[in-house]
Protein backbone atom coordinates (compact mmCIF):
# COMPACT_ATOMS: atom_id res chain seq x y z
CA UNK A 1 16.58 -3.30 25.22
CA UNK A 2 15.12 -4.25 21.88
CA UNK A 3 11.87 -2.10 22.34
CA UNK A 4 13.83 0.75 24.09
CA UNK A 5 15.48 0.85 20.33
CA UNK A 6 12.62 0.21 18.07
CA UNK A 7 11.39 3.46 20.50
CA UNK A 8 14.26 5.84 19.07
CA UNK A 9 13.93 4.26 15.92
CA UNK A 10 10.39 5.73 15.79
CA UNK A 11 10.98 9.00 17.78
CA UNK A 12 13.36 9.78 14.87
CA UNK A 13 10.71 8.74 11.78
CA UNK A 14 7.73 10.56 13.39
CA UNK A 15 8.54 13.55 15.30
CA UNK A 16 6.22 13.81 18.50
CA UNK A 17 4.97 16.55 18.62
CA UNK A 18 4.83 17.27 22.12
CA UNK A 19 8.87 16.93 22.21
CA UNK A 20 9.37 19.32 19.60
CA UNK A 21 8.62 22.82 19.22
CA UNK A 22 6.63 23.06 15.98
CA UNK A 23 4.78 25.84 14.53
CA UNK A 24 1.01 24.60 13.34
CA UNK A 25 2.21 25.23 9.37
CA UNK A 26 4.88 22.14 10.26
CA UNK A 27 2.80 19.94 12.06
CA UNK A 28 0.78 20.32 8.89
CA UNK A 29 3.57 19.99 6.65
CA UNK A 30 4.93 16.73 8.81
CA UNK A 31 1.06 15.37 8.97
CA UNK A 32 0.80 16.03 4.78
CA UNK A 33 4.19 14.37 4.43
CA UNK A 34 3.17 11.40 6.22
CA UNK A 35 -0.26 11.15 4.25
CA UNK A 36 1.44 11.32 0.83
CA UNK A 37 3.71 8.10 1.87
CA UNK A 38 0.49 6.52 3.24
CA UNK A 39 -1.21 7.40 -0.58
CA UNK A 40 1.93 6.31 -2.70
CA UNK A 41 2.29 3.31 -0.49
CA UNK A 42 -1.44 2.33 -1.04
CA UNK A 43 -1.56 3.35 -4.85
CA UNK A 44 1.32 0.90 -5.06
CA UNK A 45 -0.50 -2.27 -3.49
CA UNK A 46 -3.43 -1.09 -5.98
CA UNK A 47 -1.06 -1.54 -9.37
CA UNK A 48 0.50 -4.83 -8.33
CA UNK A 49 -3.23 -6.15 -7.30
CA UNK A 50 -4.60 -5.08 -10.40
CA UNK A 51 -1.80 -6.88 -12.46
CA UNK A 52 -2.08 -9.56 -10.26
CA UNK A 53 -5.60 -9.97 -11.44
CA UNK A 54 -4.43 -9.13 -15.00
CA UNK A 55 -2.60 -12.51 -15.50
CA UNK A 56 -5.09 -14.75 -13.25
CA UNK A 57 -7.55 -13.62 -15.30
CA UNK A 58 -5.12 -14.16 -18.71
CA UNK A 59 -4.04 -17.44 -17.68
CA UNK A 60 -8.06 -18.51 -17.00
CA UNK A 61 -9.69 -16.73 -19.56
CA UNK A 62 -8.59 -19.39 -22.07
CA UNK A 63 -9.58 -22.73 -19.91
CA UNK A 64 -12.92 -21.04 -19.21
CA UNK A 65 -13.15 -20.38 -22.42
CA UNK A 66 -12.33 -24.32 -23.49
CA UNK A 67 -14.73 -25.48 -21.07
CA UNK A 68 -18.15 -22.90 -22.65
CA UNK A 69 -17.14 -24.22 -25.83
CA UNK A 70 -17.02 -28.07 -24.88
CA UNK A 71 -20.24 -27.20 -23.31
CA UNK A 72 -21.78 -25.73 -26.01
CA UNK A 73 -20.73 -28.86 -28.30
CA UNK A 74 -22.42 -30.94 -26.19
């Protein structure tokens, strides 16, 4: 019962195209839709990886820093 509705779910997000009567300039519209979620989606993970980076490399700059310098002393 569960898939049967994760089914319908997906039938109405992405149109199959054998079920519906499209014309080729919407299946390229509905293809270019889906793309441009898949690219925003992506470009999202991108900006919170970089920042994620960003303050690892903020909060361990300094230590590494700390630890040349103690090194250099010595």
């Amino acid at each position: 019962m569960g898939e049967e509705n994760m089914l319908k779910e997906r039938d109405n997000i992405i149109p199959d195209f054998r079920k519906h009567a499209m014309t080729l300039s919407e299946k390229m519209i509905c293809i270019y839709d889906l793309a441009d979620d898949m690219v925003d989606n992506i470009s999202g993970v991108l900006i919170v990886g970089v920042l994620l980076l960003l303050i690892y490399y903020l909060v361990h700059i300094p230590s590494l820093a700390l630890l040349v310098s103690d090194y250099v002393k010595n």
